[in-house]
Protein backbone atom coordinates (compact mmCIF):
# COMPACT_ATOMS: atom_id res chain seq x y z
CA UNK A 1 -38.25 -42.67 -29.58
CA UNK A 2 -39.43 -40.69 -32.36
CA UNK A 3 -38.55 -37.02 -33.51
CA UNK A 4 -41.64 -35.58 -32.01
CA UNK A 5 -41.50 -37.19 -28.51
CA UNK A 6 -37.80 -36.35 -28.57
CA UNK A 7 -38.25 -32.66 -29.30
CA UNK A 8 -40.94 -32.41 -27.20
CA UNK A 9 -38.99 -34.51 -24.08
CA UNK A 10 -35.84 -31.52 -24.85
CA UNK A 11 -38.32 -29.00 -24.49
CA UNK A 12 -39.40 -29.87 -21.27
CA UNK A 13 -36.22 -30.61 -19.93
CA UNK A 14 -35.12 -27.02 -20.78
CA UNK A 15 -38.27 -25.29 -19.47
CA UNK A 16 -38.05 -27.04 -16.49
CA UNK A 17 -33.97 -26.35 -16.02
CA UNK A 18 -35.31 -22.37 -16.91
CA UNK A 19 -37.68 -22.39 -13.58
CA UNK A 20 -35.03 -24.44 -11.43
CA UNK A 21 -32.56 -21.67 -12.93
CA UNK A 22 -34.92 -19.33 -12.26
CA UNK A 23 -35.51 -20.11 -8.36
CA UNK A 24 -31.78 -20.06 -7.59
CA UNK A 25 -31.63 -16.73 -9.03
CA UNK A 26 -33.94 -15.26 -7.26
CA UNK A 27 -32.96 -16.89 -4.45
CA UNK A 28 -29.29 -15.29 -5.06
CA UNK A 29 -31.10 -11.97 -5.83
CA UNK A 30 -32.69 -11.38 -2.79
CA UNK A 31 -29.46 -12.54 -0.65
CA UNK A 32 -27.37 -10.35 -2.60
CA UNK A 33 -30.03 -7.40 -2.01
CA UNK A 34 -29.74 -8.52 1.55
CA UNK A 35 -26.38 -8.75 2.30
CA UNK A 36 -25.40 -5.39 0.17
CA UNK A 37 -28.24 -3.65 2.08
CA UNK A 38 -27.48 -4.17 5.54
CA UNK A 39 -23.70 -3.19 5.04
CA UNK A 40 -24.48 -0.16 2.55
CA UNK A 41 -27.40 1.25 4.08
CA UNK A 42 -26.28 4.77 4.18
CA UNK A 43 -24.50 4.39 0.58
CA UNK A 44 -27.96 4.40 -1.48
CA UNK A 45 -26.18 5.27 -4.79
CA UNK A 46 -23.42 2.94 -4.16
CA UNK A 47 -26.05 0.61 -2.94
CA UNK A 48 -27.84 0.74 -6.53
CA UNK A 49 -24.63 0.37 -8.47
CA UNK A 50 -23.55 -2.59 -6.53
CA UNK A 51 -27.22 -3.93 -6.61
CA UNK A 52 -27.01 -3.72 -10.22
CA UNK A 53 -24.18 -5.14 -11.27
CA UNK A 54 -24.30 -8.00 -8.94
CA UNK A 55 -27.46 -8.78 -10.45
CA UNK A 56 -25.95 -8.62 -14.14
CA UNK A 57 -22.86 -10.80 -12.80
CA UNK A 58 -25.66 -13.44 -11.12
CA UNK A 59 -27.54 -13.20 -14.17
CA UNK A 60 -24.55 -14.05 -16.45
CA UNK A 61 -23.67 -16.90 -13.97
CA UNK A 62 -27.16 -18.69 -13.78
CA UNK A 63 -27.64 -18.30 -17.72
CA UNK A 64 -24.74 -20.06 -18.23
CA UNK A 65 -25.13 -22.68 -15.89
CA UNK A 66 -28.96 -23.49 -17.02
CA UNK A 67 -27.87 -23.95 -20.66
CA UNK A 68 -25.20 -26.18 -20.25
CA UNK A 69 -27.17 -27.90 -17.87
CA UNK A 70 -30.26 -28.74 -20.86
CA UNK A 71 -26.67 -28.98 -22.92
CA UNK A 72 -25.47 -31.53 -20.35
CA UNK A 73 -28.63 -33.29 -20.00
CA UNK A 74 -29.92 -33.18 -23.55
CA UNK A 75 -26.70 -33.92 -26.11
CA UNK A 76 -28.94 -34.00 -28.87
CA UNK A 77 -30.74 -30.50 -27.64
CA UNK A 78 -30.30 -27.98 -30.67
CA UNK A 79 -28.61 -24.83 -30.73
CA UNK A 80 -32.28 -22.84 -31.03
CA UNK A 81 -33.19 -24.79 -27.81
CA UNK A 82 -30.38 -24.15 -25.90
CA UNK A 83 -30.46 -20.29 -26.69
CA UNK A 84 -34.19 -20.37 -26.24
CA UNK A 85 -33.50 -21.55 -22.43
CA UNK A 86 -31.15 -19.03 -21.94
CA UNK A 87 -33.59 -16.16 -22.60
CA UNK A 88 -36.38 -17.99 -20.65
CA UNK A 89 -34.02 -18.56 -17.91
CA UNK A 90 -33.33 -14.80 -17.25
CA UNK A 91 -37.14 -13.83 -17.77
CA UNK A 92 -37.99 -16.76 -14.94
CA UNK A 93 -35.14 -15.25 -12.97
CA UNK A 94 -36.90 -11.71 -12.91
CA UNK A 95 -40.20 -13.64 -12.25
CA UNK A 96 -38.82 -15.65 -9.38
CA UNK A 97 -37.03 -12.51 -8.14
CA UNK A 98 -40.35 -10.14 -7.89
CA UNK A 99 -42.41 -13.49 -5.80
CA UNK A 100 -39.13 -13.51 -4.10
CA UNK A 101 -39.29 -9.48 -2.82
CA UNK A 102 -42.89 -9.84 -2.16
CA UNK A 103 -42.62 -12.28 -0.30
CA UNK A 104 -39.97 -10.78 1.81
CA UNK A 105 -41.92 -7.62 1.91
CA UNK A 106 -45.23 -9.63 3.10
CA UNK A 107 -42.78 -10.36 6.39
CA UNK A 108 -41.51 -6.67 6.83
CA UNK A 109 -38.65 -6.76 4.96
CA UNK A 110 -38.06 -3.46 3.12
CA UNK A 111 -35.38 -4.17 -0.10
CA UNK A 112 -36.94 -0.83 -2.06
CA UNK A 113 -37.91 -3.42 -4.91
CA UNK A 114 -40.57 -2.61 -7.71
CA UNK A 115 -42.78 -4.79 -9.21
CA UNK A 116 -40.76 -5.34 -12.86
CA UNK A 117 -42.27 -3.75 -15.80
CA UNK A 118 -42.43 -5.27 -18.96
CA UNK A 119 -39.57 -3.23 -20.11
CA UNK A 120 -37.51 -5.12 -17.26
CA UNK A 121 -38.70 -8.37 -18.48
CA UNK A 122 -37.58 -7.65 -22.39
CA UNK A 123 -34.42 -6.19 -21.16
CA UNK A 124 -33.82 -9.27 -18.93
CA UNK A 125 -34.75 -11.38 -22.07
CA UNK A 126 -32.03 -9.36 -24.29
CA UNK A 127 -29.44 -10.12 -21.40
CA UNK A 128 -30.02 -13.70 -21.27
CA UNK A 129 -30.11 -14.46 -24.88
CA UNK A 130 -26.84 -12.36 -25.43
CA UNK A 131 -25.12 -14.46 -22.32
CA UNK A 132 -26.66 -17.72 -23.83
CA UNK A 133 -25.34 -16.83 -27.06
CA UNK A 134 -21.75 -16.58 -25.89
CA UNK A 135 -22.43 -19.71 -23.93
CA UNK A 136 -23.33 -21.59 -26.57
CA UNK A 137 -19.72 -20.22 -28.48
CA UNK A 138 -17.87 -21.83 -25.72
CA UNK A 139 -19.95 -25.13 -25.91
CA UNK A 140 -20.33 -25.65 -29.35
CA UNK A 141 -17.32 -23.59 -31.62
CA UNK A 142 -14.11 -26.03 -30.96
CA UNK A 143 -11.82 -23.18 -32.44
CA UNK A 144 -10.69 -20.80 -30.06
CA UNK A 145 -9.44 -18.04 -32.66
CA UNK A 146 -12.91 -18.64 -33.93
CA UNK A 147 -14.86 -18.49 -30.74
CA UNK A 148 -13.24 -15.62 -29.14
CA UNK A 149 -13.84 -13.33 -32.85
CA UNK A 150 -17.95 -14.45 -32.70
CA UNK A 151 -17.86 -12.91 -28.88
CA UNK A 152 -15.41 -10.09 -30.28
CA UNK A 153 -18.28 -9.47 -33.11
CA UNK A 154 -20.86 -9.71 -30.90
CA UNK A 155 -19.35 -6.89 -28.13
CA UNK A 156 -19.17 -5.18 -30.93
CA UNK A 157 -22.17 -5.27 -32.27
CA UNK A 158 -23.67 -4.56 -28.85
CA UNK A 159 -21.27 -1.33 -28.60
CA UNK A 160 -23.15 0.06 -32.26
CA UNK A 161 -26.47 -0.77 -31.23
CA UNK A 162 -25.88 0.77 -27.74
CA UNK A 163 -24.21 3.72 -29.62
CA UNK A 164 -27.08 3.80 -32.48
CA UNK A 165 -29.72 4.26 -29.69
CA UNK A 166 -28.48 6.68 -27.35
């Protein structure tokens, strides 16, 4: 097979990991809205905090899993391709999350979700391609002193930016 076929044949197998990644997230999303709303319905802000971080834990755990998946599936998938799917994973996890809602909401079900904004898309992005980035430490660095100081350097380059811009 040549080089074009081949990168094109990894690219498909990593889009289409990204939407299957994508489903099961939203899938997770809307059962983990679900279940945390019918046992913390008079808890709103407790609700919300739970909601969200759930969501950020499911996120990390479906990011992960999609790009060692394509890593799994593809051996010869590079390191901009696996990263890549991480980031599209998350944004098709949003996507699949708002049908998801609506289509809960078209049969009565009220889970207090928004349509997402592009801001919630970008920020979804960010979050993927930082979890895909530390997944891709533990699949491809073979040091462990060297892979746990790239995830030390990159919680801490997180912690200025987050510091820079508020």
């Amino acid at each position: 097979m040549d080089k074009k076929n081949q990168t094109l044949l990894d690219l498909n197998v990593s889009v289409q990991v990204a939407l299957i990644s994508g489903i099961v997230f939203g899938l997770l999303l809307l059962g983990m809205r679900l279940l945390i709303g019918h046992f913390l319905w008079e808890h709103r802000d407790l609700s919300y905090y739970l909601n969200t971080g759930a969501a950020l834990f499911l996120l990390w755990l479906v990011v992960t899993a999609g790009v060692r998946s394509v890593h799994s599936l593809r051996k010869n998938a590079g390191v901009f391709l696996l990263w890549f799917s991480g980031g599209l994973t998350a944004v098709a996890g949003v996507l699949m999350a708002s049908v998801f809602f609506a289509l809960a909401a078209s049969i009565g079900l009220d889970l207090g979700a928004r349509l997402p904004t592009q801001d919630v898309y970008l920020f979804a992005l960010l979050v993927g391609l930082v979890y895909s980035l530390i997944a891709l430490i533990h699949l491809k660095v073979r040091s462990k002193g060297l892979g746990n100081a790239l995830e030390i350097l990159i919680f801490a380059g997180i912690l200025v930016l987050l510091l820079y811009f508020s």
